[in-house]
Protein backbone atom coordinates (compact mmCIF):
# COMPACT_ATOMS: atom_id res chain seq x y z
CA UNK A 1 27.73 -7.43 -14.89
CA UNK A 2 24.62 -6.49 -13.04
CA UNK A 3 21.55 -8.25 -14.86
CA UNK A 4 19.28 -5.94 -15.21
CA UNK A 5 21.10 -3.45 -16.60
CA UNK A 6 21.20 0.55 -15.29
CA UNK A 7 20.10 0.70 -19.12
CA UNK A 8 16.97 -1.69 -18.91
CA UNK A 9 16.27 -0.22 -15.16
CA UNK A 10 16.13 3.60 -16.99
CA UNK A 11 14.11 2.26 -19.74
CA UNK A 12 11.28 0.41 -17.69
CA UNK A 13 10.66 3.33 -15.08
CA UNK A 14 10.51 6.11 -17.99
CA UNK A 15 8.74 4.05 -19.96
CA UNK A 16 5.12 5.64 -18.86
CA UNK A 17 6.91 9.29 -19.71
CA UNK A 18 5.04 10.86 -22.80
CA UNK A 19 7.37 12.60 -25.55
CA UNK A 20 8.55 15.83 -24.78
CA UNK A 21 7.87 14.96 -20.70
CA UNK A 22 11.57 14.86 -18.65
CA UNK A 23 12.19 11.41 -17.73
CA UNK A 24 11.90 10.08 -13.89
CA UNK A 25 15.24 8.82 -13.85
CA UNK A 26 18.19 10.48 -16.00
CA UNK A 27 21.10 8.58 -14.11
CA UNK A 28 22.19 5.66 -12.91
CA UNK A 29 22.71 7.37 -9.51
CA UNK A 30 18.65 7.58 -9.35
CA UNK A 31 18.43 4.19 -9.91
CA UNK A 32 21.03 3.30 -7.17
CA UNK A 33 18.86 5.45 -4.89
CA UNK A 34 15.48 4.26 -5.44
CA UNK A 35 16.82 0.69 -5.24
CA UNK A 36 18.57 1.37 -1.91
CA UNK A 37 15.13 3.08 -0.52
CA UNK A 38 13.29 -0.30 -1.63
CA UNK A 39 15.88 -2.19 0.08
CA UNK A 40 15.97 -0.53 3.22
CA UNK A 41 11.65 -1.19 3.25
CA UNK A 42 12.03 -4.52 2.70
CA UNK A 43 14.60 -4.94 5.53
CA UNK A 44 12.46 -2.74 7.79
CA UNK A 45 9.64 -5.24 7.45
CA UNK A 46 8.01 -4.16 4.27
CA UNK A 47 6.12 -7.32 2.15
CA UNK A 48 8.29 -8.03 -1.27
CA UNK A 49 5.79 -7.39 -4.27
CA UNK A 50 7.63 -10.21 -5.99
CA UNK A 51 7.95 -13.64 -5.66
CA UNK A 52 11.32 -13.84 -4.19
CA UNK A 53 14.28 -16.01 -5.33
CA UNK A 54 16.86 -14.50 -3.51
CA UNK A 55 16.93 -13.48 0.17
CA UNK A 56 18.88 -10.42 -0.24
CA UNK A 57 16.77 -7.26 -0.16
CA UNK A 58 18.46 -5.07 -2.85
CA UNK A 59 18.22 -7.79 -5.10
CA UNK A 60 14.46 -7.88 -4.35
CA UNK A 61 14.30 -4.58 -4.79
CA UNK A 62 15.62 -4.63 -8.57
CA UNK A 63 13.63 -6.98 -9.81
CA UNK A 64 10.54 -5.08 -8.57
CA UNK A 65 11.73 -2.26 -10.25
CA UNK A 66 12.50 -4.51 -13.08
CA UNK A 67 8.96 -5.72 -13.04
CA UNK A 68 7.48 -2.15 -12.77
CA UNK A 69 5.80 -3.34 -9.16
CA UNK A 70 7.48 -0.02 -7.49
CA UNK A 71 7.26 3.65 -9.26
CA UNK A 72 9.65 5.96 -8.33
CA UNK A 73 8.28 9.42 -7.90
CA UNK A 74 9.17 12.85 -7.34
CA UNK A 75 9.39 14.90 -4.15
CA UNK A 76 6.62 17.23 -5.77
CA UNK A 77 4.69 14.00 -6.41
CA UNK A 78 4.89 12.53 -2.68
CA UNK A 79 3.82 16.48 -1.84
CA UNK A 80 0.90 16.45 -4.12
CA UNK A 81 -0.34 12.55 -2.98
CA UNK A 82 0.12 13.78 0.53
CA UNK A 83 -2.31 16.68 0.15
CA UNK A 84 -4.74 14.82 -1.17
């Protein structure tokens, strides 16, 4: 069993979502992708935002997520940030 949970993952990045708002993540697949993007950072050079236990990125990369130290965001979000 993966520890933490798809379940606990969902809850802590839609946990800034106000009622009635659609959630950031709705799947477990999102979570698998936004994990494997962090992963890939960290392996391309990218500074862990964590203290790290374990030398293996995508495990890195979940407990960042865990920790709320990355926020997954939209591709209408990166559009909007990158006007700006």
């Amino acid at each position: 069993m993966l520890h933490p949970s798809y379940t606990d993952l969902m809850k802590v990045v839609n946990s800034e979502v106000e009622p009635g708002e659609h959630p950031v993540v709705n799947s477990r697949y999102s979570i698998v992708l936004a994990t494997a993007k962090r992963a890939r950072q960290l392996i391309d050079g990218a500074e862990p935002l964590i203290e790290v236990e374990s030398k293996k990125p995508l495990s890195t990369a979940v407990e960042e997520l865990h920790e709320a130290k990355v926020k997954i965001v939209t591709d209408e979000q990166v559009v909007n940030f990158e006007e700006q």
